[in-house]
Protein backbone atom coordinates (compact mmCIF):
# COMPACT_ATOMS: atom_id res chain seq x y z
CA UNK A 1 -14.43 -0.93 16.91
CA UNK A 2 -13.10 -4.30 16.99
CA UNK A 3 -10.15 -6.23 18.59
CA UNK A 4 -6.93 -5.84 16.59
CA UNK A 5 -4.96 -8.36 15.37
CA UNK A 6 -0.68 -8.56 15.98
CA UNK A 7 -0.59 -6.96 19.38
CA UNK A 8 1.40 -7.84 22.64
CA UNK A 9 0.47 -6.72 26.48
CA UNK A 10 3.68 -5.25 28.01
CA UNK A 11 2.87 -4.61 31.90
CA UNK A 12 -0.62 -4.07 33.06
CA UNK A 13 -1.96 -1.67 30.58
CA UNK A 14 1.02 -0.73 27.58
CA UNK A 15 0.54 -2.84 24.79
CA UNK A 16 2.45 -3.46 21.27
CA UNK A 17 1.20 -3.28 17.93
CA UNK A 18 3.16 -5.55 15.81
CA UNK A 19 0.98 -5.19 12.61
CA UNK A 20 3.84 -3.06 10.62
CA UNK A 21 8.05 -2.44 11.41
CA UNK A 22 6.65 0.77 13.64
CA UNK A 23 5.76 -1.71 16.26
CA UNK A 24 4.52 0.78 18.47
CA UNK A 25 4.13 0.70 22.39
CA UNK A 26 0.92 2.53 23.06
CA UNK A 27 -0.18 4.00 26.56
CA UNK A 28 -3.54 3.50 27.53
CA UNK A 29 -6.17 6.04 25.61
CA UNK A 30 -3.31 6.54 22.96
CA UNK A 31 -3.01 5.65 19.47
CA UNK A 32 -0.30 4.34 17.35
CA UNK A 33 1.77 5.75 14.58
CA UNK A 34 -0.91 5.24 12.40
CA UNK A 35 -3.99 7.26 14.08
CA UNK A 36 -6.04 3.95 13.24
CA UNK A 37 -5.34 1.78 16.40
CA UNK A 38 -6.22 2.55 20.14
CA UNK A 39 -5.34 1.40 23.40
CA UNK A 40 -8.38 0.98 25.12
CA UNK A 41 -8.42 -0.36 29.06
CA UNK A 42 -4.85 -2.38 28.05
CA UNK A 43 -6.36 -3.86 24.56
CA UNK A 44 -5.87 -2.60 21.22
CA UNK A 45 -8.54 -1.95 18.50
CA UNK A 46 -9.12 -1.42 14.95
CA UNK A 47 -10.82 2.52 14.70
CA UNK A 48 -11.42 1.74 11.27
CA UNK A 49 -13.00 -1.33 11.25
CA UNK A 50 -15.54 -1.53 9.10
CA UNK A 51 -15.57 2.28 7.76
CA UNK A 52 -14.57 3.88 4.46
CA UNK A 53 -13.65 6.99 3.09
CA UNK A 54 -15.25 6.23 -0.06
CA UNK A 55 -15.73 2.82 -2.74
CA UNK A 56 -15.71 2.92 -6.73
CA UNK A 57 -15.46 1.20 -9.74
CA UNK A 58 -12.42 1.68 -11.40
CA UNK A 59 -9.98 -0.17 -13.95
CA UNK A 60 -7.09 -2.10 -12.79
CA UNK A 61 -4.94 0.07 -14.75
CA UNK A 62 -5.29 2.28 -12.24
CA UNK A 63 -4.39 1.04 -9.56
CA UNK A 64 -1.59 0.58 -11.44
CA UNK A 65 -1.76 -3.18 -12.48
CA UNK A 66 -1.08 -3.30 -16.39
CA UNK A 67 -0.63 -7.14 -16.74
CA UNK A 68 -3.83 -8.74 -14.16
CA UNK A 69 -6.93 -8.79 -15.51
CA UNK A 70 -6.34 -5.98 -18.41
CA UNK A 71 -9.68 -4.12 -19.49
CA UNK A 72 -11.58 -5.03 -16.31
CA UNK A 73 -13.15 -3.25 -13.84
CA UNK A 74 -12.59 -3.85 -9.87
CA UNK A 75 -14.67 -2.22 -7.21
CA UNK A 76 -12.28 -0.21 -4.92
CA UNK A 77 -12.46 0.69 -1.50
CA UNK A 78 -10.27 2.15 1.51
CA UNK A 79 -10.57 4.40 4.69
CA UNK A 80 -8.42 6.71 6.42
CA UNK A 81 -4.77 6.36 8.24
CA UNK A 82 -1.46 4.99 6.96
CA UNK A 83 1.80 3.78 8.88
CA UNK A 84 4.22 5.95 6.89
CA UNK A 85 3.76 10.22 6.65
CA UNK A 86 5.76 10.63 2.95
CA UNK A 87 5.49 14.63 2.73
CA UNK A 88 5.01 14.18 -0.78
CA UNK A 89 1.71 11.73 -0.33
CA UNK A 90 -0.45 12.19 -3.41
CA UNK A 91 -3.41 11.19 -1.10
CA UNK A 92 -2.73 13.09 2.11
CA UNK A 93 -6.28 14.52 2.87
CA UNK A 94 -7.20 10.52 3.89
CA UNK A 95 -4.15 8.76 4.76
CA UNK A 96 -2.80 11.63 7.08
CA UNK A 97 -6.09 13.12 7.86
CA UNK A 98 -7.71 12.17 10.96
CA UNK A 99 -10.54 13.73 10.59
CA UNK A 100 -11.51 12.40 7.32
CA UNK A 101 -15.12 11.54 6.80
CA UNK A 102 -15.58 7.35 7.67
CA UNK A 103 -18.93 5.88 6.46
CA UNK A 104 -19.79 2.20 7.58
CA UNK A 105 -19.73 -0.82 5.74
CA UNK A 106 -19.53 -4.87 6.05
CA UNK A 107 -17.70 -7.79 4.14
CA UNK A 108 -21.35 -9.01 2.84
CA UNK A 109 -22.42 -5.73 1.61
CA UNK A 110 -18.76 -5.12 -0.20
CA UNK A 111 -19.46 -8.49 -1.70
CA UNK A 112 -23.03 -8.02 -2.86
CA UNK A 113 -21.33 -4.80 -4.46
CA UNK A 114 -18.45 -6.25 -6.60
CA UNK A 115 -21.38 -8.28 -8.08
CA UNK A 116 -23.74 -6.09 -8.69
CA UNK A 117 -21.45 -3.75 -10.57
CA UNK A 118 -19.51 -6.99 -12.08
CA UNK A 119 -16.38 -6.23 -10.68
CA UNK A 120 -13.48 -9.31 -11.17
CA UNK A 121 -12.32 -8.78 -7.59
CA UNK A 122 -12.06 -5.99 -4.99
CA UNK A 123 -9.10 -3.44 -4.27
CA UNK A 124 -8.01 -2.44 -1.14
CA UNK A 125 -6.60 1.05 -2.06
CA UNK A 126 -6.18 4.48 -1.92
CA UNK A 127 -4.70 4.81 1.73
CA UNK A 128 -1.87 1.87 3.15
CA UNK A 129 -4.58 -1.04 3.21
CA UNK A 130 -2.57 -2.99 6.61
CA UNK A 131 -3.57 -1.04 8.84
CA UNK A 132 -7.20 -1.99 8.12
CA UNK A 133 -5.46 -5.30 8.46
CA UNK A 134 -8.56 -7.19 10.38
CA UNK A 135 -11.24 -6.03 8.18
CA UNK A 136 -9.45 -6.82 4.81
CA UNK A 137 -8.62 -9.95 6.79
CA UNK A 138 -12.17 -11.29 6.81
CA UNK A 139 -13.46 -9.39 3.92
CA UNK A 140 -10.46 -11.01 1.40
CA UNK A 141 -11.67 -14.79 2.99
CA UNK A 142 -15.29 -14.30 2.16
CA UNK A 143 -14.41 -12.75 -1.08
CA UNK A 144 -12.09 -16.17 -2.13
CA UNK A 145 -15.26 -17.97 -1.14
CA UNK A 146 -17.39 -16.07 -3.51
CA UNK A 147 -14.83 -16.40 -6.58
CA UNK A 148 -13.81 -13.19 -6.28
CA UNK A 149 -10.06 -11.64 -6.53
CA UNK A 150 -8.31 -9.79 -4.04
CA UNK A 151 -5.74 -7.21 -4.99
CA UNK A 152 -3.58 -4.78 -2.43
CA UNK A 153 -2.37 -1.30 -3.60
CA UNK A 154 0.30 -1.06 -0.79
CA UNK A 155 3.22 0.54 0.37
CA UNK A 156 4.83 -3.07 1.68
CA UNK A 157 5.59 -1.39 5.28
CA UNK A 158 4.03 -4.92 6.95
CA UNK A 159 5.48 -7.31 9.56
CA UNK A 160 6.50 -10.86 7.61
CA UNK A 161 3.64 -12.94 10.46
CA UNK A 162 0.64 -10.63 9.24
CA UNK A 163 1.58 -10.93 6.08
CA UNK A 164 1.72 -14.58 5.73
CA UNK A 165 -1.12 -14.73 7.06
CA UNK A 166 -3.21 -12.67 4.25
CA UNK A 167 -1.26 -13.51 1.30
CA UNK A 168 -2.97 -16.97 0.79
CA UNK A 169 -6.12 -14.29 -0.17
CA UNK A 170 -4.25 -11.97 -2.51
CA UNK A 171 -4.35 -12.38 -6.04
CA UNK A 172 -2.07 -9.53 -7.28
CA UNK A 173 -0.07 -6.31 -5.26
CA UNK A 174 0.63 -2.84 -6.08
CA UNK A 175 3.74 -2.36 -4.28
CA UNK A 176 5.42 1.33 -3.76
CA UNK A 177 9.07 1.24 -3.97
CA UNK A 178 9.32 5.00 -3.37
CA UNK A 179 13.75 4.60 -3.76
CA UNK A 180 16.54 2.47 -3.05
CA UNK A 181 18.09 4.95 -0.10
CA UNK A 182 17.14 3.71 3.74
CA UNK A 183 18.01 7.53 4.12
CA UNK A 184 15.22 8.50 1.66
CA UNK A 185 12.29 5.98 3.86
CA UNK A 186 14.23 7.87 7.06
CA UNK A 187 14.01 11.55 6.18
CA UNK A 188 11.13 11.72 3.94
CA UNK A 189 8.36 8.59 4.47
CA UNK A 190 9.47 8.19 8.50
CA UNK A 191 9.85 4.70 7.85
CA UNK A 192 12.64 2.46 6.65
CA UNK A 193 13.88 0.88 3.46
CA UNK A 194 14.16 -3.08 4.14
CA UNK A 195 10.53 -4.16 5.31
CA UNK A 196 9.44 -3.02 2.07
CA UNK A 197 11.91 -5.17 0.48
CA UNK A 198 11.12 -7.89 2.39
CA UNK A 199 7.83 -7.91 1.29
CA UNK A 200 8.31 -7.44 -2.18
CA UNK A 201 10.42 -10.68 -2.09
CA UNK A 202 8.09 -12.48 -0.14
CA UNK A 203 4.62 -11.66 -1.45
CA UNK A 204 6.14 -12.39 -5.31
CA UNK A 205 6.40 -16.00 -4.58
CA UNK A 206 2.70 -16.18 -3.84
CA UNK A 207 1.15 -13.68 -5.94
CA UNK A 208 1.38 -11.65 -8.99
CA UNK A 209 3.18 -8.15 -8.01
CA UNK A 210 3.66 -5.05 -10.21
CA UNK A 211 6.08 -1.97 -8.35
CA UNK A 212 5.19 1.64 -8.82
CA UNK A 213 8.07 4.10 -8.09
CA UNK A 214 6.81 7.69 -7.74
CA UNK A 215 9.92 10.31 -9.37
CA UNK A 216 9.93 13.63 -7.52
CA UNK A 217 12.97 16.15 -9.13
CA UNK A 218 15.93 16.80 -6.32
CA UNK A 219 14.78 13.33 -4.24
CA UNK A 220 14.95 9.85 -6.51
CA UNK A 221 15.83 11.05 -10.03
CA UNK A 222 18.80 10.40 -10.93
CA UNK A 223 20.47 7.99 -13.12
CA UNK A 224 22.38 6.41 -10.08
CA UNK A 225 18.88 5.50 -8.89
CA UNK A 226 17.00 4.52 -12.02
CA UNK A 227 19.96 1.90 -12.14
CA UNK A 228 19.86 0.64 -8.79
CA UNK A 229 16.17 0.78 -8.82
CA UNK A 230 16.21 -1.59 -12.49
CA UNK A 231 19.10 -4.02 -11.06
CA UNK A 232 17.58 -4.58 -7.67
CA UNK A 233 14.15 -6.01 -9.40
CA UNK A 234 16.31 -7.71 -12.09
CA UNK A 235 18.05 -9.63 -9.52
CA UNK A 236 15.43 -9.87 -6.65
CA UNK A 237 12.27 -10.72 -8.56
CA UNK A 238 13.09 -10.69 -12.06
CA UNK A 239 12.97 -8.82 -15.68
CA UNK A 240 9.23 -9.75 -15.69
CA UNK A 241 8.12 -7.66 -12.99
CA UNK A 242 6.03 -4.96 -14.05
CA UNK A 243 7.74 -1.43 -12.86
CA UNK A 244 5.66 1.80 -13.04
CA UNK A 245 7.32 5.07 -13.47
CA UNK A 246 5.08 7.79 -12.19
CA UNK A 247 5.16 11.31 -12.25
CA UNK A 248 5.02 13.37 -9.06
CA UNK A 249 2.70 16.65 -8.68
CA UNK A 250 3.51 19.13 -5.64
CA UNK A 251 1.43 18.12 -2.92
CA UNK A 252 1.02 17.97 1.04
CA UNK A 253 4.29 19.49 2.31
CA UNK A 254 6.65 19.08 -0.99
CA UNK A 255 6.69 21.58 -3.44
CA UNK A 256 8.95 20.71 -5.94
CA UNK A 257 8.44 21.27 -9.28
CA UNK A 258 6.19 18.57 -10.88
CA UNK A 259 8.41 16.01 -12.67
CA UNK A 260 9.39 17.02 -16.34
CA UNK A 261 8.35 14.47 -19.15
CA UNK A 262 12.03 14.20 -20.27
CA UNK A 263 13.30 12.50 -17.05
CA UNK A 264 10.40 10.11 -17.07
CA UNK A 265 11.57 8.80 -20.91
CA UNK A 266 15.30 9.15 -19.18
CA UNK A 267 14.15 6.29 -16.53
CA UNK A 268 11.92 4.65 -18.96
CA UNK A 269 14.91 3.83 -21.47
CA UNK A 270 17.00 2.76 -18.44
CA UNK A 271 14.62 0.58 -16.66
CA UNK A 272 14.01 -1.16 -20.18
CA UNK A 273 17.40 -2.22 -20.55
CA UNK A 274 16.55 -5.18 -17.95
CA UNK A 275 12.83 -4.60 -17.44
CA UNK A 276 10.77 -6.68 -20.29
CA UNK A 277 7.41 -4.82 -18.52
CA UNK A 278 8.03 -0.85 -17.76
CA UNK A 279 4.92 2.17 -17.92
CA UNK A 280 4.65 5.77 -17.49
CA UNK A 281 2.35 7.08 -15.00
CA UNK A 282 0.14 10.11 -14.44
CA UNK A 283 1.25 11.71 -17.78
């Protein structure tokens, strides 16, 4: 365990994470929102420092990232946890899964990895990589030291103070803007709309940023949304920003229909009327 980063004391043994919007007040031998930080004795630490559900080599494109470092590989790592609990998560058995198997791991070993297997950079990916916030932290510094890139594949729920703080280590983000509804983040990700916003706005100044948006049928697929979806990026970060269409598969507590191919093509052709840079995902 170590430490964690972005917390507050509140009387002699609460304390606050402020890592994320959640900003949780955690009792003593509790754990936040996020199953991956515990009050221990009035501190907070990491549980997931330094542990990993599992690291590979895989291309960028799949994280999705079509326009960084196209046709190269990028070792790939993440662990368990995450500070939202979207009932459709396509990765549920780790990110909402306490129990999910953790193996240990350093900075220096993850960067005698990316080497070996000549890996461009390293990905923090497959759960919500904030809330291993300390360890990417340290690991994305020694990387930059050894020339290597950092990317995030993130849902943007972070607080704007950690975030400054790691985006001078970040080469390119993943960002999932799952709809433009607050009610949507309220009912079905517990979470809310505008931190992810803001961080799409901010980290685009300082890095390269692609979106993904993940279409389930009866939730985000309309064209009222595909519109409002296409005009906020227009407007906010422009018509170069990558935007990933993806197609949703029943899974964890939703079990909608998987999304048909037709209103994929429907958002495609509407997202292109602004977007120069749109894609079609797990079809």
């Amino acid at each position: 365990m170590k430490e964690a980063l972005y917390y507050k004391k509140r009387g002699k043994q609460d304390v606050q994470c402020v890592l994320c919007p959640k900003n949780c007040i955690i009792k003593p031998e509790s754990v936040g929102f996020c199953k991956a930080r515990k009050n221990i004795n009035g501190k907070l630490y990491s549980l997931i420092y330094g542990k990993t559900t599992g690291i590979a080599v895989d291309p960028i494109e799949k994280k999705p990232l079509a326009q960084y470092h196209p046709r190269e590989v990028i070792l790939s790592l993440g662990t368990r946890g995450c500070n939202l609990a979207c009932i459709f998560c396509q990765n549920w058995d780790i990110s909402q899964n306490p129990d999910a198997y953790l193996a240990n791991t350093n900075a220096e070993e993850i960067i005698r990895e990316a080497k070996r297997l000549h890996s461009f950079g390293i990905a923090y990916t497959y759960n919500e990589p904030f809330i291993w916030y300390e360890f990417i932290l340290e690991t994305a510094k020694l990387a930059k030291k050894n020339n290597l890139e950092n990317v995030l594949v993130t849902n943007g729920y972070v607080n704007l103070d950690p975030l400054e703080e790691l985006l001078p280590y970040i080469g390119a983000m993943n960002i999932d803007l799952k709809a433009l509804d607050n009610d949507f983040y309220k009912k079905i990700c517990h979470g809310a709309l505008d931190p992810v916003l803001s961080t799409i706005i901010r980290a685009k100044k300082d890095c390269h940023i692609e979106l993904t948006n993940l279409i389930i049928p009866g939730y985000n697929d309309t064209d009222a949304h595909f519109e409002k979806l296409t005009d906020w990026i227009f407007t906010h970060t422009g018509a170069d920003t990558p935007l990933h269409l993806s197609r949703y598969f029943p899974c964890y507590e939703l079990t909608a229909p998987p999304t048909p191919l037709e209103t994929l093509k429907k958002a495609f052709a509407i997202a292109k009327k602004k977007l120069k840079f749109v894609y079609m995902g797990n079809v």
